[in-house]
C-alpha atoms as a PDB file:
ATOM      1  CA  UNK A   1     -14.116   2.819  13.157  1.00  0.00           C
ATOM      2  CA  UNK A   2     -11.542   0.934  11.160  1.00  0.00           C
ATOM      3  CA  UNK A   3      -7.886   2.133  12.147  1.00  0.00           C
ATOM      4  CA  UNK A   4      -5.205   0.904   9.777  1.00  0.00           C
ATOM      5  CA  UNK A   5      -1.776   0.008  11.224  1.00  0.00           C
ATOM      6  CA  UNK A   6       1.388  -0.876   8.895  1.00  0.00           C
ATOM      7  CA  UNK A   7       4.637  -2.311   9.749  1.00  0.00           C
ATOM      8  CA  UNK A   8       7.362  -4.136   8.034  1.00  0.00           C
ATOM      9  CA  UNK A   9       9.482  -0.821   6.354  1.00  0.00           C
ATOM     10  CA  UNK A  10      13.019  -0.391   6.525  1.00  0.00           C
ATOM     11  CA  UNK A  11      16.349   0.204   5.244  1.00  0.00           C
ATOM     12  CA  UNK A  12      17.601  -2.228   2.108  1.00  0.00           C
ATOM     13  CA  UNK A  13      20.177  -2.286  -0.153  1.00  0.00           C
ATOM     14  CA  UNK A  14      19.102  -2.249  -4.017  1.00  0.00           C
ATOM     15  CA  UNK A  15      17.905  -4.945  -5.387  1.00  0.00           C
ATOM     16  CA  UNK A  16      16.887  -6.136  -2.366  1.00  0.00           C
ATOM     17  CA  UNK A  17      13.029  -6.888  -1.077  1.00  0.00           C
ATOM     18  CA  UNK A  18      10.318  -5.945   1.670  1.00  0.00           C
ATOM     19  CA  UNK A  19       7.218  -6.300   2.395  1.00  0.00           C
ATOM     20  CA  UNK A  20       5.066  -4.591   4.257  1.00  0.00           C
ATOM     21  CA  UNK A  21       1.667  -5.025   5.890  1.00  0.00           C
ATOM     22  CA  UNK A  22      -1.401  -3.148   6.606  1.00  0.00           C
ATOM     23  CA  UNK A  23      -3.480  -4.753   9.437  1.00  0.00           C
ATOM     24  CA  UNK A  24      -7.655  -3.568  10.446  1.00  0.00           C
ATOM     25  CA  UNK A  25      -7.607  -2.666  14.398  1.00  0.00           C
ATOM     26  CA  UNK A  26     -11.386  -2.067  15.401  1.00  0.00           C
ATOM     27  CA  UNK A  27     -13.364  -4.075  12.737  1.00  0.00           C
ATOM     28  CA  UNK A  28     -12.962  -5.593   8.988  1.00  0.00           C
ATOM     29  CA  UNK A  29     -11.777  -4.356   5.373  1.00  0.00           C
ATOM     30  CA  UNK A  30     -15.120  -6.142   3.924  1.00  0.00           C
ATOM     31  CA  UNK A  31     -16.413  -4.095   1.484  1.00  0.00           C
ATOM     32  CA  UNK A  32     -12.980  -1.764   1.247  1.00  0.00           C
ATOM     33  CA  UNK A  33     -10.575  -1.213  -1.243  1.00  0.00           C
ATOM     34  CA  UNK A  34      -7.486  -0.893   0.568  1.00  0.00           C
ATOM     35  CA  UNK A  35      -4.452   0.532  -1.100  1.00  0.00           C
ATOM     36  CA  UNK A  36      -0.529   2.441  -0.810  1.00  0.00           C
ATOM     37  CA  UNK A  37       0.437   5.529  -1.429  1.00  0.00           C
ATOM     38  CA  UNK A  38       4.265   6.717  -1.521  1.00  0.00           C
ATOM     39  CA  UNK A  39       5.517  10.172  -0.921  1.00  0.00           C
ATOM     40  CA  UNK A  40       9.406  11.247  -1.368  1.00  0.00           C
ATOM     41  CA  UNK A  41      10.911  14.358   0.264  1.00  0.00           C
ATOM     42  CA  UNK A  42      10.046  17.544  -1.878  1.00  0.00           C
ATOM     43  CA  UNK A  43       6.824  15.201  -4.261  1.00  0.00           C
ATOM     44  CA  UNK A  44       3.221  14.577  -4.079  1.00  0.00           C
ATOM     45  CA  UNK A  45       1.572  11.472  -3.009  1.00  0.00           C
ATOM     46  CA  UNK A  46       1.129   8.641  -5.381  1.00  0.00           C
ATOM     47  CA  UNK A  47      -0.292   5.657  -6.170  1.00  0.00           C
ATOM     48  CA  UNK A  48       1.672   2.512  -5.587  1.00  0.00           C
ATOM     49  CA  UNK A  49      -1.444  -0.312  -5.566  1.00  0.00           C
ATOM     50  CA  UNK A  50      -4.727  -0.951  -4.324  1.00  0.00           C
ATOM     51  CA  UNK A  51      -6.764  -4.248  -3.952  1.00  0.00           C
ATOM     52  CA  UNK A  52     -10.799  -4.794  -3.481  1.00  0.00           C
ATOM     53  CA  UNK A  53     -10.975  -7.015  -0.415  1.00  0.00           C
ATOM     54  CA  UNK A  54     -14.196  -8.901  -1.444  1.00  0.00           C
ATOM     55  CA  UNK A  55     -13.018  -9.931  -5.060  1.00  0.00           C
ATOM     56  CA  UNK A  56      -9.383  -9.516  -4.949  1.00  0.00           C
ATOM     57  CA  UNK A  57      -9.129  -7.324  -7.294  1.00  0.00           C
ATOM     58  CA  UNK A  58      -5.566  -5.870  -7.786  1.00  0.00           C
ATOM     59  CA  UNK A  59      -4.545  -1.997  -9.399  1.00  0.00           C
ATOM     60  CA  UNK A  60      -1.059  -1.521 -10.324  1.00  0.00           C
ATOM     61  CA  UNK A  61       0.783   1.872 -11.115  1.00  0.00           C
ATOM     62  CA  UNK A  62       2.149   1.460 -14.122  1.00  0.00           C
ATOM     63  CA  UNK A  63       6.100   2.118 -13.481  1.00  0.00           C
ATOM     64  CA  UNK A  64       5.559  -0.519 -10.408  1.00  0.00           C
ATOM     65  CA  UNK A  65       4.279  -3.531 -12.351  1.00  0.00           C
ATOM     66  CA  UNK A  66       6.134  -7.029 -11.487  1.00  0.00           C
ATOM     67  CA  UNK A  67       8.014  -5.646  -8.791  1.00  0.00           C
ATOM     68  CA  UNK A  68       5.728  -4.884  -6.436  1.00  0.00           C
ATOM     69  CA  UNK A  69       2.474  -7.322  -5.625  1.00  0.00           C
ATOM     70  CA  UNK A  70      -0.315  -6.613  -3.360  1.00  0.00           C
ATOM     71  CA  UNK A  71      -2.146  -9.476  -1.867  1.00  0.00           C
ATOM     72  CA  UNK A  72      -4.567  -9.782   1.339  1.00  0.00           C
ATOM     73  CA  UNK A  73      -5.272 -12.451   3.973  1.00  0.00           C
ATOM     74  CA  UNK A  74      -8.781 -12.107   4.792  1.00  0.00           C
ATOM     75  CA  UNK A  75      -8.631 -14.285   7.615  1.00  0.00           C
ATOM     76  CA  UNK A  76      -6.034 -12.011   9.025  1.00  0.00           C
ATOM     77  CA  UNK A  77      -7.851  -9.073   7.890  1.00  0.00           C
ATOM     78  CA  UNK A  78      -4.501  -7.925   6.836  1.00  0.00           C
ATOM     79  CA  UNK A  79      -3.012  -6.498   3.044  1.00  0.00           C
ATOM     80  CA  UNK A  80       0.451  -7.242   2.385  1.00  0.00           C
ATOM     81  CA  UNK A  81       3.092  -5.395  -0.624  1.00  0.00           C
ATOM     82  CA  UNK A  82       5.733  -7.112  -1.424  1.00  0.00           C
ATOM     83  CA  UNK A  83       8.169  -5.109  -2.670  1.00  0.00           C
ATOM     84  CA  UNK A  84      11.096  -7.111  -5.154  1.00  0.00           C
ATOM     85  CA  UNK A  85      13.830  -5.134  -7.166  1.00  0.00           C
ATOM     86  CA  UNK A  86      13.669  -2.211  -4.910  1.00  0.00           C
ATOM     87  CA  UNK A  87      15.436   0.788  -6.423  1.00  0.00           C
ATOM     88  CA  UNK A  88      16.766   3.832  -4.302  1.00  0.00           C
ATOM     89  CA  UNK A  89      13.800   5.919  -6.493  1.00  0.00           C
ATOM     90  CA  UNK A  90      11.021   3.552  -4.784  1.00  0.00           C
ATOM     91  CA  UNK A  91      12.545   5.197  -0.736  1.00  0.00           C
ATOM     92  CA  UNK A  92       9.657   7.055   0.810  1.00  0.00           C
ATOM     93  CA  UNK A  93       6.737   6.907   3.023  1.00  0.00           C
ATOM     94  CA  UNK A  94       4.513   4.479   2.356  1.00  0.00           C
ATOM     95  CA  UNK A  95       0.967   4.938   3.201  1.00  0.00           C
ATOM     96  CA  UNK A  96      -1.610   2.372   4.012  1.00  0.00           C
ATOM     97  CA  UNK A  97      -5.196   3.904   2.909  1.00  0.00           C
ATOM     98  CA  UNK A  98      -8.819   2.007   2.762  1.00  0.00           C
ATOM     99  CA  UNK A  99     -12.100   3.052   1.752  1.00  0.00           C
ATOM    100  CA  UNK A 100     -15.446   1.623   0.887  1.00  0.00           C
ATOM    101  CA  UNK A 101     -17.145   1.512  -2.103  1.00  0.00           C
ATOM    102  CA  UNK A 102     -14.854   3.201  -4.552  1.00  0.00           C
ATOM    103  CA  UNK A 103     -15.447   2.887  -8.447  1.00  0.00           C
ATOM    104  CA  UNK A 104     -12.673   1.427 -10.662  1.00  0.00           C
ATOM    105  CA  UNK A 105     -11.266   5.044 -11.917  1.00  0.00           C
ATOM    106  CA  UNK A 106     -11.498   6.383  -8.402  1.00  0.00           C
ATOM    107  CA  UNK A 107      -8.709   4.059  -6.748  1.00  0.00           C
ATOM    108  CA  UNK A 108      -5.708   5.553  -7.934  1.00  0.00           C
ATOM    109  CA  UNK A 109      -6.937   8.741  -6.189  1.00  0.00           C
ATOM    110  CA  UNK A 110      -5.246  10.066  -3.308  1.00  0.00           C
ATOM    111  CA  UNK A 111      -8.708  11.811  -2.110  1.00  0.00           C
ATOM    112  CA  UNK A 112     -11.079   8.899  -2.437  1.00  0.00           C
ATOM    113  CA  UNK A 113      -9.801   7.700   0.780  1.00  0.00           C
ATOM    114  CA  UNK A 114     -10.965   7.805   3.847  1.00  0.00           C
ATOM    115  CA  UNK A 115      -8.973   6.122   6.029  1.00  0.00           C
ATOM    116  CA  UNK A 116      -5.112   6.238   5.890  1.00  0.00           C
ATOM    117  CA  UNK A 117      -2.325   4.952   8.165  1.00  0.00           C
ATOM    118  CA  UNK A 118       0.626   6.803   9.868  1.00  0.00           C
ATOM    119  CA  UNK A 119       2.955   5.682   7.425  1.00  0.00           C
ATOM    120  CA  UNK A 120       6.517   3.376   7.605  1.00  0.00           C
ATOM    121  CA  UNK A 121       9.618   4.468   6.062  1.00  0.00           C
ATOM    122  CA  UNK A 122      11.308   2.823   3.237  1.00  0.00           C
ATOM    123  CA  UNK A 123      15.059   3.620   2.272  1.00  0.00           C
ATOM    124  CA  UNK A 124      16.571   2.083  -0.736  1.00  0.00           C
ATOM    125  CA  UNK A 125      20.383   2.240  -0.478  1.00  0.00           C
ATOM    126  CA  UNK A 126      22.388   2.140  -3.750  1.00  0.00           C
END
């Protein structure tokens, strides 16, 4: 069974950029779309991006477009989000999640994953 482990959040200053990483422990993403979620104090989960790890695919939220980029190193079986432009709005947990199989419409879904990580903080200071 795929576990998903993330790293790389932390406290910036606005304006200022992260990245963080989701890494497979226990086998491969092949055949997974692997995204991030985001949840503030007090809001529901949403979708931040998502990438098919066969075709490279990439699935934006809208508000997020050309500050954030998702990319993957298959080799290193690991995603990456780098995160420019941050804004104290963007601090919350960020989620790494991964399923297989998932149809276009079905990625920006919470629920259509299976797998999900334990989350790593980010704080956007203004």
């Amino acid at each position: 069974q795929v576990q998903l482990v993330e790293s790389g959040g932390g406290l910036v200053t606005a304006g200022g950029s992260l990245k963080l990483s989701c890494a497979a422990s226990g086998g491969t993403f092949s055949t997974y779309v692997v995204g991030w979620f985001r949840q503030a104090p007090g809001k529901e989960r949403e979708f931040v991006a998502a990438i098919t790890w066969s075709a490279g695919r990439t699935y934006y939220a809208d508000s997020l477009k050309g500050r954030f980029t998702i990319s993957r190193d298959t080799a290193k079986n690991t995603q990456y989000l780098q995160m420019d432009s941050l804004k104290p709005e963007d601090t919350a947990l960020y989620y790494c999640a991964a399923s297989r199989n998932l149809y276009s419409g079905s990625v920006y879904n919470a629920r259509s994953y299976a797998l999900w990580g334990q989350g790593t903080q980010v704080t956007v200071s203004s």
